[in-house]
Each structure stands twice: as structure tokens, then as C-alpha cells.
C-alpha atoms as a PDB file:
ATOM      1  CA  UNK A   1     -38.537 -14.009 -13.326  1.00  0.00           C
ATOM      2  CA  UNK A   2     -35.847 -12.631 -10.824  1.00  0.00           C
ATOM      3  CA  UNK A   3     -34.858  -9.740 -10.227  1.00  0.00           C
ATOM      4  CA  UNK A   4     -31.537  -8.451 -11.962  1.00  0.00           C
ATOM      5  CA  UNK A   5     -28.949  -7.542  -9.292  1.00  0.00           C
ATOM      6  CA  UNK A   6     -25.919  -5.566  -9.473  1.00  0.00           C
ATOM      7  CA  UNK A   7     -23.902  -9.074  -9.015  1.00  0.00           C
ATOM      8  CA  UNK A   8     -25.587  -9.773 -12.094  1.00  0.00           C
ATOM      9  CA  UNK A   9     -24.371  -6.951 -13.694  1.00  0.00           C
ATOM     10  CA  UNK A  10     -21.120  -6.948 -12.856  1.00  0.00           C
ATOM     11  CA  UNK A  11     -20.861 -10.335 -13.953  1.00  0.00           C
ATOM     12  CA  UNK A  12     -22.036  -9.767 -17.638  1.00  0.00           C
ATOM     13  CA  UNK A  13     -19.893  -6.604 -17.766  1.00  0.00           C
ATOM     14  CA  UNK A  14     -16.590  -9.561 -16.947  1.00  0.00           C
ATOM     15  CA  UNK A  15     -18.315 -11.721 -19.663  1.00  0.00           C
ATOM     16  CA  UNK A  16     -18.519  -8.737 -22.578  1.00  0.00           C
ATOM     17  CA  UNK A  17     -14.711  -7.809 -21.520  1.00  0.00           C
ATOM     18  CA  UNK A  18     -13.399 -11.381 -21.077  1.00  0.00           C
ATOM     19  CA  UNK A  19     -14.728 -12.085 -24.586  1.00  0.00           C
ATOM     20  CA  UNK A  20     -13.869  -8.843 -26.262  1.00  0.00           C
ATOM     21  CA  UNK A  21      -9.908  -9.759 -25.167  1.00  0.00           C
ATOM     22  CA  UNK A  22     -10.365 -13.155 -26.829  1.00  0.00           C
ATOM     23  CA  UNK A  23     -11.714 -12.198 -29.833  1.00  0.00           C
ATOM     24  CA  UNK A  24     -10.107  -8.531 -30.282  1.00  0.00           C
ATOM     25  CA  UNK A  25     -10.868  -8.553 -34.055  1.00  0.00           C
ATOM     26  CA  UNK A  26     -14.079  -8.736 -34.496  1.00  0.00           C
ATOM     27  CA  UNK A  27     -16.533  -5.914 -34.290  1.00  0.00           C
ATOM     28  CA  UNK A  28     -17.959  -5.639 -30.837  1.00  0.00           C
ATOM     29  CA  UNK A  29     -19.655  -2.108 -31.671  1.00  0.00           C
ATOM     30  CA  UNK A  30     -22.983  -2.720 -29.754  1.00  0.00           C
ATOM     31  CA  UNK A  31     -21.048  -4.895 -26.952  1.00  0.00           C
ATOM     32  CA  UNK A  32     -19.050  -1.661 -26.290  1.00  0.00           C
ATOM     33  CA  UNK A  33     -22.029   0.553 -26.113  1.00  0.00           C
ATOM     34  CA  UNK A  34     -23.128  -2.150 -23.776  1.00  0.00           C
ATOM     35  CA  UNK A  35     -20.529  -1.759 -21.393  1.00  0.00           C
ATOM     36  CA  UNK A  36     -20.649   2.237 -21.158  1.00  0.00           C
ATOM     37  CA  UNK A  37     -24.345   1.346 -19.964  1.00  0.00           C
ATOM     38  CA  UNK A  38     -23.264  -1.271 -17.581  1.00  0.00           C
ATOM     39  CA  UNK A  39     -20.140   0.608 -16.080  1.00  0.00           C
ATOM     40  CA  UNK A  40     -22.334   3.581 -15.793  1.00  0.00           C
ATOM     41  CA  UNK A  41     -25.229   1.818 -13.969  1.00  0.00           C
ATOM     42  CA  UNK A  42     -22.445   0.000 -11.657  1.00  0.00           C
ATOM     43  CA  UNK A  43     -20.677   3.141 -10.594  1.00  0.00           C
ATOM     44  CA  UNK A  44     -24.076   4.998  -9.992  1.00  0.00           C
ATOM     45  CA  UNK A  45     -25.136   2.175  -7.506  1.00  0.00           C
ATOM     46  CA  UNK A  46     -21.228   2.724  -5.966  1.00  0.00           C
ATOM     47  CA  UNK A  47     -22.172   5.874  -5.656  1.00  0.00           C
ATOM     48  CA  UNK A  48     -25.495   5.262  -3.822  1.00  0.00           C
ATOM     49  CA  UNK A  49     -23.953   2.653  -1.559  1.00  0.00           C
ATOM     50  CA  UNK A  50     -21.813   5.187  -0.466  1.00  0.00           C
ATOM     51  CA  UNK A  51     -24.112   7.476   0.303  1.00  0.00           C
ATOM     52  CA  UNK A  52     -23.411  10.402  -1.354  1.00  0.00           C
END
């Protein structure tokens, strides 16, 4: 099993919000909570990259 890398996920956070705007009605409740976890874990590695 490989590692999962930040390019991984950015790319799943793209997937959630590509198919959240296709499919606006439907209940996406635990892909939202998803996201907050995966823009949080994204900006903290920004964060570290930069170096502060």
C-alpha cells in the first residue's frame, strides 16, 4: 500500500466538490464533513511548507 500524499488529497477534495456541483440536490452531509477535514489537513501542510 502507498503512501497517501497531499496530491492525493487535493485530488479527492476536486472529486467531492466536482460531484457535489453536479448533483447539488442530494444530501452530501458526510461528503461535506469530509471536505472540512481535507481543506483543513491541506492548509496545515501549506502552512508547514511555508515554514511557519
Amino acid at each position: 500500500m502507498e503512501p497517501v500524499t497531499i496530491d492525493d488529497r487535493r485530488r479527492e477534495l476536486r472529486n467531492l466538490l466536482d460531484q457535489i456541483e453536479a448533483h447539488p440536490s442530494r444530501d452530501w452531509s458526510s461528503e461535506r464533513a469530509r471536505i472540512v477535514v481535507l481543506q483543513q489537513m491541506i492548509a496545515a501542510h501549506e502552512k508547514q511548507a511555508a515554514g511557519t
